[in-house]
N, C-alpha and C. Protein backbone atom coordinates (compact mmCIF):
# COMPACT_ATOMS: atom_id res chain seq x y z
N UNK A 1 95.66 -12.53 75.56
CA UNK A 1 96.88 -13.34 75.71
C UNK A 1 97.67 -13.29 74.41
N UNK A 2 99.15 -12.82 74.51
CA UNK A 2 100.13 -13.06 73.07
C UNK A 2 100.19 -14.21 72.70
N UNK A 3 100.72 -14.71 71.87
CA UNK A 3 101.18 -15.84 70.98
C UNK A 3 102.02 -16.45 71.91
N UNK A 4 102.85 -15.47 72.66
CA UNK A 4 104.37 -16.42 73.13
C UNK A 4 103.76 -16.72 74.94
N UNK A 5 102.23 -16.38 75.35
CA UNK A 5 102.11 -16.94 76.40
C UNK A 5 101.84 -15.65 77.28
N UNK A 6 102.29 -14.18 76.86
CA UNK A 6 102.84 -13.04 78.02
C UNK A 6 101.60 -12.49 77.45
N UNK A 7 100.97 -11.74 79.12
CA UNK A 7 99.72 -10.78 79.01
C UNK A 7 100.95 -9.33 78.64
N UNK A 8 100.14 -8.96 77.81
CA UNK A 8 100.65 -7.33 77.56
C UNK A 8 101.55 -7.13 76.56
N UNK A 9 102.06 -8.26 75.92
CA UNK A 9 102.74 -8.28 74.76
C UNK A 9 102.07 -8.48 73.27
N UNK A 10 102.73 -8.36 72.22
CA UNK A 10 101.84 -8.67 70.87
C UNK A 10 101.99 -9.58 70.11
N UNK A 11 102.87 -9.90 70.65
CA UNK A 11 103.85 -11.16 69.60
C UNK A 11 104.38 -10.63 68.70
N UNK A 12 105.03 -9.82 68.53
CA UNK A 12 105.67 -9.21 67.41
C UNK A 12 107.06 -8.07 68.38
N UNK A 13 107.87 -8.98 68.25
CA UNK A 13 109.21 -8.44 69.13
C UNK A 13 109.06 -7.34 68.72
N UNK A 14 109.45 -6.96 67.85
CA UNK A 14 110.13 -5.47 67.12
C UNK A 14 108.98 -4.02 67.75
N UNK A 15 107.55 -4.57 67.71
CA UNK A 15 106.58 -3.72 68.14
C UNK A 15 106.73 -3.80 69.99
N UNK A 16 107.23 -5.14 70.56
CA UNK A 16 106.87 -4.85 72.13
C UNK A 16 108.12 -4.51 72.17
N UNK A 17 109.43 -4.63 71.96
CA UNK A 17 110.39 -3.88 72.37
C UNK A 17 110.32 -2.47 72.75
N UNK A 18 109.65 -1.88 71.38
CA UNK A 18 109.32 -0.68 71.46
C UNK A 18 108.63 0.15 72.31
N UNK A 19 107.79 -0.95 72.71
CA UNK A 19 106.58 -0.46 73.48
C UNK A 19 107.41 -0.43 75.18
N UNK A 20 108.24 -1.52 75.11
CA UNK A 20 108.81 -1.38 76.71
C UNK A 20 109.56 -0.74 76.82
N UNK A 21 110.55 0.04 75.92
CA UNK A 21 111.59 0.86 75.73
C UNK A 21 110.68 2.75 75.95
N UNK A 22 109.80 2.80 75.45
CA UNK A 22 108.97 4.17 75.61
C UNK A 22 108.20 3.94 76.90
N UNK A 23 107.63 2.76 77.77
CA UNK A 23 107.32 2.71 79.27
C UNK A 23 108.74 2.96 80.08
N UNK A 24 109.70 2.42 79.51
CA UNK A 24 110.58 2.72 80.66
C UNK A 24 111.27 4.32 80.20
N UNK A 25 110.88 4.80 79.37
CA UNK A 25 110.95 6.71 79.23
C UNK A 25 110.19 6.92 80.26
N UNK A 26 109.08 6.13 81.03
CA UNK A 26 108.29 6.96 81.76
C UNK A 26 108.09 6.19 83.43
N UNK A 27 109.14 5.84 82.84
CA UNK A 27 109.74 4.92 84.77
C UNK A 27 109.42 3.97 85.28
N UNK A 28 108.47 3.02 84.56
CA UNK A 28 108.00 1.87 84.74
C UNK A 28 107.50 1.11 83.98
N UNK A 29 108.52 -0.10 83.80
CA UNK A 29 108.43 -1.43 82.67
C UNK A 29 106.77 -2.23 83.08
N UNK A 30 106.85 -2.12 84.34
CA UNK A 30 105.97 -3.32 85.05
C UNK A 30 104.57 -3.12 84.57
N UNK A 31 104.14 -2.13 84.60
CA UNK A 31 102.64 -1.97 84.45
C UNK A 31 102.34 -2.32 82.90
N UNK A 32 103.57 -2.47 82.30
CA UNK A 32 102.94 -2.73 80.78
C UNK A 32 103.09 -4.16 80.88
N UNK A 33 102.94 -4.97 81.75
CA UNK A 33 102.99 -6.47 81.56
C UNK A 33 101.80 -6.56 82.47
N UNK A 34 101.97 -6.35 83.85
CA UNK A 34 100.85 -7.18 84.85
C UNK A 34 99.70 -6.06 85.66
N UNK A 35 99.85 -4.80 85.25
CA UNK A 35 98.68 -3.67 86.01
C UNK A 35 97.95 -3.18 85.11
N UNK A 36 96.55 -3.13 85.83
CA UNK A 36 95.31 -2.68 84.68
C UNK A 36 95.26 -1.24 85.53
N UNK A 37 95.26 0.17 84.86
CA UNK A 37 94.59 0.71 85.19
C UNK A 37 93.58 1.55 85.01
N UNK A 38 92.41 2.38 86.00
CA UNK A 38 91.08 2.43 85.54
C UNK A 38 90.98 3.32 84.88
N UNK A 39 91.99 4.64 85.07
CA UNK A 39 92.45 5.30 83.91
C UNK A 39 91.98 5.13 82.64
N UNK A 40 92.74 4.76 82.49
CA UNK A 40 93.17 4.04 81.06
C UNK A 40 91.22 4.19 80.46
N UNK A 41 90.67 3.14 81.34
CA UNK A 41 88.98 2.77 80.53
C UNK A 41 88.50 4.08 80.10
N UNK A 42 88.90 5.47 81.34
CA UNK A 42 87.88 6.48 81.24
C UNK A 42 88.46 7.21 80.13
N UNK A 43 89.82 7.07 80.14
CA UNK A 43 90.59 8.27 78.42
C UNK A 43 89.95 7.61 77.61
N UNK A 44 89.45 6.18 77.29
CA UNK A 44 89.17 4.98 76.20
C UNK A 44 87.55 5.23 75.42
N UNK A 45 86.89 6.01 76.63
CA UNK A 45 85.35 6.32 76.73
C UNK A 45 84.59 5.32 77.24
N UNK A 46 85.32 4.58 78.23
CA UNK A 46 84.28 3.54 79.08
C UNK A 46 83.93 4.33 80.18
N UNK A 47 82.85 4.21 80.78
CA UNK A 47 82.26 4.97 82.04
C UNK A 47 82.78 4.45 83.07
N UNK A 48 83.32 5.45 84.01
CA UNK A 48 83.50 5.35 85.11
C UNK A 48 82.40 5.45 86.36
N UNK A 49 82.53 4.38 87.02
CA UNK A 49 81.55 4.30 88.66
C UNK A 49 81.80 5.67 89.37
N UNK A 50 80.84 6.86 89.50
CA UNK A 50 81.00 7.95 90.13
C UNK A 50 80.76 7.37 91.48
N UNK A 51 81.32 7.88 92.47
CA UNK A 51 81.48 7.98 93.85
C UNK A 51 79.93 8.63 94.46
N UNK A 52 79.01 7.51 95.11
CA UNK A 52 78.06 8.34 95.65
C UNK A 52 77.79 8.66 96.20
N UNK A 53 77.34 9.88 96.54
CA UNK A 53 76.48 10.57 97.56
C UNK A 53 77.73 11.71 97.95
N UNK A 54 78.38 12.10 97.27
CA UNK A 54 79.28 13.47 97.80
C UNK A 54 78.29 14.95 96.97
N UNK A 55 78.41 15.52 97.88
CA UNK A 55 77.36 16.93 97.81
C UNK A 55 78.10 18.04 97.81
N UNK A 56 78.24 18.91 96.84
CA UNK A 56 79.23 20.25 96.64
C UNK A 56 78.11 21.26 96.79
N UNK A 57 78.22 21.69 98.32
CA UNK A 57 77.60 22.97 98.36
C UNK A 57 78.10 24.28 98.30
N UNK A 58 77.51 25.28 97.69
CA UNK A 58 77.76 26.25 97.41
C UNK A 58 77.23 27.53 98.02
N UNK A 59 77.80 28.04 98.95
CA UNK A 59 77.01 29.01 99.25
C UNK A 59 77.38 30.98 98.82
N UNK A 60 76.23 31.09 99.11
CA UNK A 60 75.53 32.76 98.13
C UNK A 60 75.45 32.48 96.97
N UNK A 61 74.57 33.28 96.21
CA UNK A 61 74.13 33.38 95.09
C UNK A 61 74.96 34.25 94.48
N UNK A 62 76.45 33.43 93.93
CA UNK A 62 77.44 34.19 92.81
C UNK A 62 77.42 33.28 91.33
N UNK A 63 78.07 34.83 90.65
CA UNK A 63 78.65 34.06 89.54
C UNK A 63 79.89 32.54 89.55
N UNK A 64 80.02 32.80 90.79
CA UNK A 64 80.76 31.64 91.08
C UNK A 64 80.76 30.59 91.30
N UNK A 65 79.34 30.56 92.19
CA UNK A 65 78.73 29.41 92.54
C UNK A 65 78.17 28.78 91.13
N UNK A 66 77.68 29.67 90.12
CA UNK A 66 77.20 29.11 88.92
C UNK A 66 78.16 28.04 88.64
N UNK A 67 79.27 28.22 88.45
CA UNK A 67 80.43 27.85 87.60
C UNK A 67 80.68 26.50 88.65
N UNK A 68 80.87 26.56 89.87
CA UNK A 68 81.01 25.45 90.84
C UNK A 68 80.04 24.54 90.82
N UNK A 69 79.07 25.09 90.85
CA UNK A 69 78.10 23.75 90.57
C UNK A 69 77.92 23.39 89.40
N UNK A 70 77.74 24.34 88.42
CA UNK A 70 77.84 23.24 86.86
C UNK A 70 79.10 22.39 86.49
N UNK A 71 80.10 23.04 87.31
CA UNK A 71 81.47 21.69 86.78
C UNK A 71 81.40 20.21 87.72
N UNK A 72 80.96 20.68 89.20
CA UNK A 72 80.55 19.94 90.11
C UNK A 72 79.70 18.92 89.49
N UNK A 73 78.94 19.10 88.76
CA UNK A 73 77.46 18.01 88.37
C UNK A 73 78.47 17.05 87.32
N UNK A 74 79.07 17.80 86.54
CA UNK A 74 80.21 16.69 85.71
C UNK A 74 81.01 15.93 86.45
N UNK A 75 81.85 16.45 87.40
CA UNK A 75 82.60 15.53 88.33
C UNK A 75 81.59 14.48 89.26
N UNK A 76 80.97 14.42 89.24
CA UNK A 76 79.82 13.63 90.13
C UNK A 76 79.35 14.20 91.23
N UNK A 77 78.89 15.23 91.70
CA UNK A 77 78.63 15.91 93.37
C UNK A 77 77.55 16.36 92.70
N UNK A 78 76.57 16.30 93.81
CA UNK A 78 75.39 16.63 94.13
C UNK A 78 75.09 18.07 94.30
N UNK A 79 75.16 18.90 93.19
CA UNK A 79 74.52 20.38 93.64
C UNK A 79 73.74 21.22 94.51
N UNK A 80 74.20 22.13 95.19
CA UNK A 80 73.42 22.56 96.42
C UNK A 80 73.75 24.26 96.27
N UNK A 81 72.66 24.85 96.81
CA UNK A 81 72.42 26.05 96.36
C UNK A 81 72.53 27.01 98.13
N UNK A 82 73.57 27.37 98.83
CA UNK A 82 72.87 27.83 100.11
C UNK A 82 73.18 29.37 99.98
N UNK A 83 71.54 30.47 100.30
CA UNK A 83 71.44 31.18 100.02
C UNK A 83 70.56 31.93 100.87
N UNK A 84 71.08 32.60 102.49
CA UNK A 84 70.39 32.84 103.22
C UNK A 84 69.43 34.07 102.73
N UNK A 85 69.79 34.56 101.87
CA UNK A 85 69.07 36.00 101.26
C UNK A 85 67.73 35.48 100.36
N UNK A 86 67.00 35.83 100.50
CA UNK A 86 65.63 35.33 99.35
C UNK A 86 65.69 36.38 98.13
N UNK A 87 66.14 37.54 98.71
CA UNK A 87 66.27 38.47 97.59
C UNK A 87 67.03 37.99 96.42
N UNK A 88 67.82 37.39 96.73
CA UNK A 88 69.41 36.92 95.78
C UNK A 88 69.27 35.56 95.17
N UNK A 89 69.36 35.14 94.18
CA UNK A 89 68.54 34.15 93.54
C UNK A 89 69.71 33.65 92.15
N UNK A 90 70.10 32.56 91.55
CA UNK A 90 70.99 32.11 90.94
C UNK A 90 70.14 31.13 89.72
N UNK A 91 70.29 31.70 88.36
CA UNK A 91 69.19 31.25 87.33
C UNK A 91 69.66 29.52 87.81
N UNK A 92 68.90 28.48 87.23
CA UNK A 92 68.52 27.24 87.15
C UNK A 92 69.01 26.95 88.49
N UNK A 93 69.03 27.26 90.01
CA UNK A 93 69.17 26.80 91.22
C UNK A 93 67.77 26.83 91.71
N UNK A 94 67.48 26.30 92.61
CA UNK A 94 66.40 26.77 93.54
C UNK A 94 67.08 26.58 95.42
N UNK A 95 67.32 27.72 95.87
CA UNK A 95 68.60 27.29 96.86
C UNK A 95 67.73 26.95 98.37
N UNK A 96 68.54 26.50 99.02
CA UNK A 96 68.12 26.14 100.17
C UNK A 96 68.45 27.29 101.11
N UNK A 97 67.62 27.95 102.29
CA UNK A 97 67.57 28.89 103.25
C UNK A 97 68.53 28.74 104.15
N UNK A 98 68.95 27.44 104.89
CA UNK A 98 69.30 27.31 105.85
C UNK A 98 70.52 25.97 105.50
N UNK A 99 71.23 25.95 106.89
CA UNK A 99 71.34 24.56 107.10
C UNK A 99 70.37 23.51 106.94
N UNK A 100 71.07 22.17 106.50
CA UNK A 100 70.00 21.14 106.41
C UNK A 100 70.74 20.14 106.52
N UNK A 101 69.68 18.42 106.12
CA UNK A 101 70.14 17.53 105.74
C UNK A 101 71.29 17.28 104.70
N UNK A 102 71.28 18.11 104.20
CA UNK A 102 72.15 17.92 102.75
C UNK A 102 73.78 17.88 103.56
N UNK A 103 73.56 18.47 104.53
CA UNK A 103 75.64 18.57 105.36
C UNK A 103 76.08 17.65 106.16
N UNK A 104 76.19 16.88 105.39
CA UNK A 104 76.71 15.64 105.56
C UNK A 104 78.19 14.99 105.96
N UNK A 105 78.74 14.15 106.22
CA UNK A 105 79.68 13.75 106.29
C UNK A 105 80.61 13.70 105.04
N UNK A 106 79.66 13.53 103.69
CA UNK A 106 80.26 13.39 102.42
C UNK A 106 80.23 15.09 101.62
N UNK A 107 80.12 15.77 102.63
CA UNK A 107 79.67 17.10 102.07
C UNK A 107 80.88 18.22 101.92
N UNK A 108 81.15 19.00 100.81
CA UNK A 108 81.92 19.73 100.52
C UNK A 108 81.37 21.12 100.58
N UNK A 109 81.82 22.40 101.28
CA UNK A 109 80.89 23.22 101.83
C UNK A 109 82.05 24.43 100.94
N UNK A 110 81.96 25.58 100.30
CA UNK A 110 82.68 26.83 99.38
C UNK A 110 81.67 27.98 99.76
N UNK A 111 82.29 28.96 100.32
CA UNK A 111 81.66 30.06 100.63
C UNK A 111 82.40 30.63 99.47
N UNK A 112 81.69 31.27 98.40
CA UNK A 112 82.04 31.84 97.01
C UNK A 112 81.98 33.10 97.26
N UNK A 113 81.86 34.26 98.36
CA UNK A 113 81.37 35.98 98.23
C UNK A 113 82.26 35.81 99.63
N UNK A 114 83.74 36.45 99.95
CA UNK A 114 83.97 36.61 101.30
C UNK A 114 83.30 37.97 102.00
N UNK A 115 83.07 38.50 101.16
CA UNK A 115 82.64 39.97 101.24
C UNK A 115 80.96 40.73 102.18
N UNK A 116 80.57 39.05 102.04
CA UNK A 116 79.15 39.25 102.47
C UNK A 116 79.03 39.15 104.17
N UNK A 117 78.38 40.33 104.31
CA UNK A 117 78.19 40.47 106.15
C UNK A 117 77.70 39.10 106.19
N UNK A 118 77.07 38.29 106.17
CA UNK A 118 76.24 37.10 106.74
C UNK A 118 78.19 36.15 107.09
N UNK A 119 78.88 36.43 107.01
CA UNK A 119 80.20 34.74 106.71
C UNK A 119 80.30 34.38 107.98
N UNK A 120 80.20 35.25 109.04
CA UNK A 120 80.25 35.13 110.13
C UNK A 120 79.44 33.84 110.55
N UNK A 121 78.14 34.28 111.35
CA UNK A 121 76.68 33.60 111.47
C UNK A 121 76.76 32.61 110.29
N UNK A 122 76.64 32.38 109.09
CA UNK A 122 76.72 31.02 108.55
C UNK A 122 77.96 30.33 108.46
N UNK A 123 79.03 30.77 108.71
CA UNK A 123 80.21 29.97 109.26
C UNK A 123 80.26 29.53 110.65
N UNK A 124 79.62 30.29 111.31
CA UNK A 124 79.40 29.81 112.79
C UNK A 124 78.15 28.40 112.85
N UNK A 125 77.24 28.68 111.78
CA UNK A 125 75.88 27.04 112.21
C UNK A 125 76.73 25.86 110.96
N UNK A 126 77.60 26.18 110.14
CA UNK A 126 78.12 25.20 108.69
C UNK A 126 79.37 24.59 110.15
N UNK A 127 79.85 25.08 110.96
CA UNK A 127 80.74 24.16 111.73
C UNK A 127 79.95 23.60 112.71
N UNK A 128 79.19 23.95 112.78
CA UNK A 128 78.58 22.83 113.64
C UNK A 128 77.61 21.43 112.96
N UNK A 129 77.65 21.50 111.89
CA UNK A 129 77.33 20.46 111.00
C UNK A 129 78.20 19.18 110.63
N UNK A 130 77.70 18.24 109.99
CA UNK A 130 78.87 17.41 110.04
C UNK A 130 79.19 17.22 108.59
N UNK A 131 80.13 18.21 108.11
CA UNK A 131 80.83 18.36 106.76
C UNK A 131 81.84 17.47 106.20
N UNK A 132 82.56 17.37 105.45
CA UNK A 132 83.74 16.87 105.16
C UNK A 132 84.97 18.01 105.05
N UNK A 133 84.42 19.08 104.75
CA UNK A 133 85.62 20.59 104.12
C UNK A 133 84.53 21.49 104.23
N UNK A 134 85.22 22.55 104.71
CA UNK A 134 84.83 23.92 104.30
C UNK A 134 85.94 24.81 104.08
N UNK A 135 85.88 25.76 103.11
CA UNK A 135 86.30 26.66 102.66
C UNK A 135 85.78 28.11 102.33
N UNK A 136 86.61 28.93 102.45
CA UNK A 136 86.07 30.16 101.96
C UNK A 136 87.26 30.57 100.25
N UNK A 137 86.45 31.44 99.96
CA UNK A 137 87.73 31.96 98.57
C UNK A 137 88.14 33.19 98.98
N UNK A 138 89.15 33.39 98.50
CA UNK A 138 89.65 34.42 98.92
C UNK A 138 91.23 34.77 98.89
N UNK A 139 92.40 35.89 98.68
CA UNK A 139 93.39 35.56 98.40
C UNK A 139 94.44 35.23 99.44
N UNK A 140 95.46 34.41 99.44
CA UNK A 140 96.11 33.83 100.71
C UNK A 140 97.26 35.02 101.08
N UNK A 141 96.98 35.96 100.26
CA UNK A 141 98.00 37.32 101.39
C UNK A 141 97.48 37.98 101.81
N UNK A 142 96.13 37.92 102.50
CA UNK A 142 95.59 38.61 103.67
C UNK A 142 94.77 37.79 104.72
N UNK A 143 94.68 38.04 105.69
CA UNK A 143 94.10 37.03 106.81
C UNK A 143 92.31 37.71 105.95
N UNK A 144 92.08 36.19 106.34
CA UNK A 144 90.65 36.39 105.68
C UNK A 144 89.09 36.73 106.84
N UNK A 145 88.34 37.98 105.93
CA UNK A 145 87.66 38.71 107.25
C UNK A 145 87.02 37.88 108.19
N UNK A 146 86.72 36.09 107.88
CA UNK A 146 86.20 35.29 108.61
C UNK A 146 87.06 34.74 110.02
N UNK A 147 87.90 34.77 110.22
CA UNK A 147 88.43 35.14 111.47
C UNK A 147 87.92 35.88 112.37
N UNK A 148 88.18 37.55 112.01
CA UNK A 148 87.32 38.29 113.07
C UNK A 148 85.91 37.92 113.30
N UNK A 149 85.30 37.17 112.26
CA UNK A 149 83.76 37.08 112.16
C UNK A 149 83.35 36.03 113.06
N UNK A 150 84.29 35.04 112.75
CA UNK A 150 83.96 34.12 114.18
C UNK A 150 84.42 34.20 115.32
N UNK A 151 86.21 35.43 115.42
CA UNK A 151 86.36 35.18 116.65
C UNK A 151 85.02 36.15 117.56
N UNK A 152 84.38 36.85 116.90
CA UNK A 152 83.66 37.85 117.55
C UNK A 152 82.47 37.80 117.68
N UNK A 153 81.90 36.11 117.66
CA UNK A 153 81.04 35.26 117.89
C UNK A 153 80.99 34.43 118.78
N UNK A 154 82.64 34.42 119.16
CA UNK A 154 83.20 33.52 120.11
C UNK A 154 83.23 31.89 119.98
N UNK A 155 83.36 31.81 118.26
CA UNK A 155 83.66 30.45 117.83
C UNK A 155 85.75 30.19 118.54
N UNK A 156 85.75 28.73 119.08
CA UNK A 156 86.85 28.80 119.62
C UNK A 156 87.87 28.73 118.01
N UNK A 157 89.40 28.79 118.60
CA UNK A 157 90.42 29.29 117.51
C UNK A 157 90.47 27.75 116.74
N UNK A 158 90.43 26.48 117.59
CA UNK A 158 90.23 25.35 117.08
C UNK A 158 89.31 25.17 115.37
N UNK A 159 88.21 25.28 116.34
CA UNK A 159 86.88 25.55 115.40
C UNK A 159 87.63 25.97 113.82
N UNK A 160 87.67 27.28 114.00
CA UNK A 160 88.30 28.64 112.81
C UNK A 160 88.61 27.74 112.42
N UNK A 161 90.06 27.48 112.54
CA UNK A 161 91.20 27.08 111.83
C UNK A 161 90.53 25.51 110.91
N UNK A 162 89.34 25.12 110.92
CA UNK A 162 88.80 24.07 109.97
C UNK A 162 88.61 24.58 108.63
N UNK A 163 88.06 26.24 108.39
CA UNK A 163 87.32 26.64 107.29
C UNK A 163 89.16 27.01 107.02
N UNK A 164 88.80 26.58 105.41
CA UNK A 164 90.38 26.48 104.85
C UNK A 164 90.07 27.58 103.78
N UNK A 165 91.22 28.30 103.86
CA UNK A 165 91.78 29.63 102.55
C UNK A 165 92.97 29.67 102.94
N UNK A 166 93.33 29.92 101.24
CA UNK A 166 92.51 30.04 100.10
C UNK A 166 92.13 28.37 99.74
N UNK A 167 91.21 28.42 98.91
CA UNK A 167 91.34 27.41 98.40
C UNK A 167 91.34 26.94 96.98
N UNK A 168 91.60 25.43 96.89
CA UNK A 168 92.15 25.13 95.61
C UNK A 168 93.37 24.69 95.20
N UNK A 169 93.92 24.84 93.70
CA UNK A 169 95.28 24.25 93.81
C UNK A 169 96.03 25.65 92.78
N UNK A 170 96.75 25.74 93.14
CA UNK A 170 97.28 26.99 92.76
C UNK A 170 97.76 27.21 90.99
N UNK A 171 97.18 27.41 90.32
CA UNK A 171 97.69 27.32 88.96
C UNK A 171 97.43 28.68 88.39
N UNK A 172 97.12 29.60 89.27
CA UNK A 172 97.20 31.56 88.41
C UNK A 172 96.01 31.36 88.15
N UNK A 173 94.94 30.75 88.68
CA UNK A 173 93.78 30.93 88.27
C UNK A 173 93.34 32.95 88.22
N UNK A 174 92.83 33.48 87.72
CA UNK A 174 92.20 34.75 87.30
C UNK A 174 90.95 34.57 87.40
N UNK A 175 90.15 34.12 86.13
CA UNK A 175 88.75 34.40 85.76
C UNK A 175 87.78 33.29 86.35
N UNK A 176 86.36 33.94 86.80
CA UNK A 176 85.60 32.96 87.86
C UNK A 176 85.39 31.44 87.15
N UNK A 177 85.90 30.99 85.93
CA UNK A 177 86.02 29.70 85.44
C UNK A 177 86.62 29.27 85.71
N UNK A 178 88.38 29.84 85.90
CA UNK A 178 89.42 28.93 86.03
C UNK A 178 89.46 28.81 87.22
N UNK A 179 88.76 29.64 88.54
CA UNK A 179 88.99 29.55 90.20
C UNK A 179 88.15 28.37 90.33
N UNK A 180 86.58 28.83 89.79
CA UNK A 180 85.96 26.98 89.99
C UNK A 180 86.78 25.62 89.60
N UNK A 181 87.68 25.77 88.38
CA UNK A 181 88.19 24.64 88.19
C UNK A 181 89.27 23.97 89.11
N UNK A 182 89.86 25.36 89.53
CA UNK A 182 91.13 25.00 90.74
C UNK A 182 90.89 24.61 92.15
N UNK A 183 89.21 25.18 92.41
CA UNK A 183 88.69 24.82 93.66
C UNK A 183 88.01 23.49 93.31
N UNK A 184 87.58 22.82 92.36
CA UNK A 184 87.15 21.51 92.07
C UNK A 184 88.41 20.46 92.25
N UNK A 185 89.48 20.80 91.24
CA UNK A 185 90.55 19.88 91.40
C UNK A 185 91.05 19.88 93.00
N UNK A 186 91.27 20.56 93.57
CA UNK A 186 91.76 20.93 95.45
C UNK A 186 90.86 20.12 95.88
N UNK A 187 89.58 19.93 95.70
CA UNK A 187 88.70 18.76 96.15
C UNK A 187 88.72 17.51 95.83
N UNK A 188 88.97 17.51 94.92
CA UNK A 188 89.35 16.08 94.13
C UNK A 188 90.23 15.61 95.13
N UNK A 189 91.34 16.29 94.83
CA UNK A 189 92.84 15.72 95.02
C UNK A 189 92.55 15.23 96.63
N UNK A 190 92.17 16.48 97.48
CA UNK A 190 92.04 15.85 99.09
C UNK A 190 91.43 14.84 99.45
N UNK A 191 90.22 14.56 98.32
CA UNK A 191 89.08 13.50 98.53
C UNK A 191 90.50 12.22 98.23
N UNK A 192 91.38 11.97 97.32
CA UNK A 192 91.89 11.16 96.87
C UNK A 192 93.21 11.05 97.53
N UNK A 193 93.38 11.86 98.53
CA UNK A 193 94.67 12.29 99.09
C UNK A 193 95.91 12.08 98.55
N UNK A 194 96.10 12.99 97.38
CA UNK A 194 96.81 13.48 96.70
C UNK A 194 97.02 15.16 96.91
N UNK A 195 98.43 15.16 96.24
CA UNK A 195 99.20 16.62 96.46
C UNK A 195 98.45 18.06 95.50
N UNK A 196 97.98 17.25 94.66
CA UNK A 196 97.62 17.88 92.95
C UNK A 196 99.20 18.38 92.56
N UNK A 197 98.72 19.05 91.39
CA UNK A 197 100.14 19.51 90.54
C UNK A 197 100.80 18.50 89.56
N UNK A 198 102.05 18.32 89.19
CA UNK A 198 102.56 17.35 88.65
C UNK A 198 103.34 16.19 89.43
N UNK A 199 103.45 16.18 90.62
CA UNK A 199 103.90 15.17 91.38
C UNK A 199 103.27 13.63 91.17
N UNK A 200 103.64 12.67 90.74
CA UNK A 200 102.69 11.54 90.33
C UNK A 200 103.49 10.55 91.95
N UNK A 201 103.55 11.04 92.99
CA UNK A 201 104.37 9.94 94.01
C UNK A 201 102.62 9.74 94.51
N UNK A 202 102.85 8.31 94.84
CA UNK A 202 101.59 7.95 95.21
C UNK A 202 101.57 8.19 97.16
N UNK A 203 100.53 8.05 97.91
CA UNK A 203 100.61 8.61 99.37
C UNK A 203 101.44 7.64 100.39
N UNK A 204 101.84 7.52 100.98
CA UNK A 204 102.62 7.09 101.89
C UNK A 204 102.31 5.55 101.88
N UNK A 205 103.67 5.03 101.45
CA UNK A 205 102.96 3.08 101.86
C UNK A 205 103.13 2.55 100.46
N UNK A 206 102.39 3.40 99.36
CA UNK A 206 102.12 3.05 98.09
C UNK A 206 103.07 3.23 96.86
N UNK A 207 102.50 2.60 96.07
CA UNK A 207 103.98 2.34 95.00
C UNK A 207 104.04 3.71 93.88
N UNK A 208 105.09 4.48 94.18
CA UNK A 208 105.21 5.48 92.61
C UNK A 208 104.16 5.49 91.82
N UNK A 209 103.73 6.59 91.43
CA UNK A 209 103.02 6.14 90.12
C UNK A 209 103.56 6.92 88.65
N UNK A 210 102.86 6.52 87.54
CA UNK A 210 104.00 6.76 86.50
C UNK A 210 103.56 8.45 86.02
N UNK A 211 104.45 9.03 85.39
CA UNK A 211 104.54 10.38 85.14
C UNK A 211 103.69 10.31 83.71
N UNK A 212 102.92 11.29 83.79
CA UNK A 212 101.53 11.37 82.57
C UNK A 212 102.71 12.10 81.69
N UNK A 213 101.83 11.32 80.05
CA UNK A 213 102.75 11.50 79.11
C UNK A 213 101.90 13.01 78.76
N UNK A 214 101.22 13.25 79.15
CA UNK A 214 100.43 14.55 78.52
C UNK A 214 99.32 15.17 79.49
């Protein structure tokens, strides 16, 4: 509480002027008087409550999947290794064979290798699970080979059209670091139903939110 009674002020005009004059550079006076946000704690180094029980599975044994699940374990998701090949093996994973328990409702499903004969047949038993997302990678100027793979399984066109490519949020990703990071944030953002990018409008109903100073 200030001196003069107001949450969010310092008592020292000359300093809160200032301070409301550089919030309203960034489009909103209000939040520097009466909104806390949680933000704020986690830039500060207070811990944030991770969200539980969301599971980022990864399937085949790529360099990609490496990178998806080690950024995955920082964002809070539950690492999962799916790897119908026994031959094919991913250092510090131990992967799972099949479908399982792990495909969940809270479950995020990335086919990382489009290339591999199996996309078909494990895109055909991963939709019949109860996921939250699936995706394949892959680039968005060519129809991706999982189409023919399911239509020629006789998964209906409904079905298909769930497994999403490309995926991610589009920022020129190149190297298999920066695609995991763009396919992590694309998850984020949908989990939070947000646009990603620089758009700070909050989702339908809800109030603006303010434009990041950095």
């Amino acid at each position: 509480m200030a001196k003069d009674g107001h949450h969010g002020t310092t008592g020292n005009d000359d300093h809160d002027r200032g301070l409301l004059e550089l919030a309203a550079d960034f489009g909103d006076t209000a939040d520097m008087t009466h909104s806390h946000d949680p933000a704020c704690d986690v830039a500060h180094g207070e811990p944030h409550v991770k969200e539980a029980g969301r599971t980022l599975v990864a399937v085949f044994a790529s360099p990609m999947a490496g990178h998806l699940l080690r950024f995955g374990v920082e964002l809070g998701f539950r690492p999962i290794l799916l790897e119908p090949d026994p031959a094919r093996t991913l250092d510090g994973y131990t992967a799972e064979r099949e479908p399982g328990d792990f495909l969940d409702g809270d479950a995020d499903v990335v086919l990382t290798d489009h290339h591999r004969a199996e996309i078909g047949p494990i895109l055909r038993d991963l939709l019949k699970c109860e996921t939250r997302w699936i995706g394949i990678m892959g680039s968005a100027r060519h129809t991706g080979p999982h189409v023919a793979a399911l239509a020629e399984l006789g998964v209906p066109e409904e079905e298909i059209a769930r497994v999403h490519r490309p995926v991610g949020l589009n920022i020129g990703s190149q190297t298999p670091p920066e695609i995991a990071l763009a396919t992590l944030a694309g998850l984020i953002a949908d989990r939070n139903d947000r646009p990603g990018g620089f758009s700070w409008a909050s989702p339908a109903g809800g109030r603006p939110g303010q434009p990041s100073p950095g």
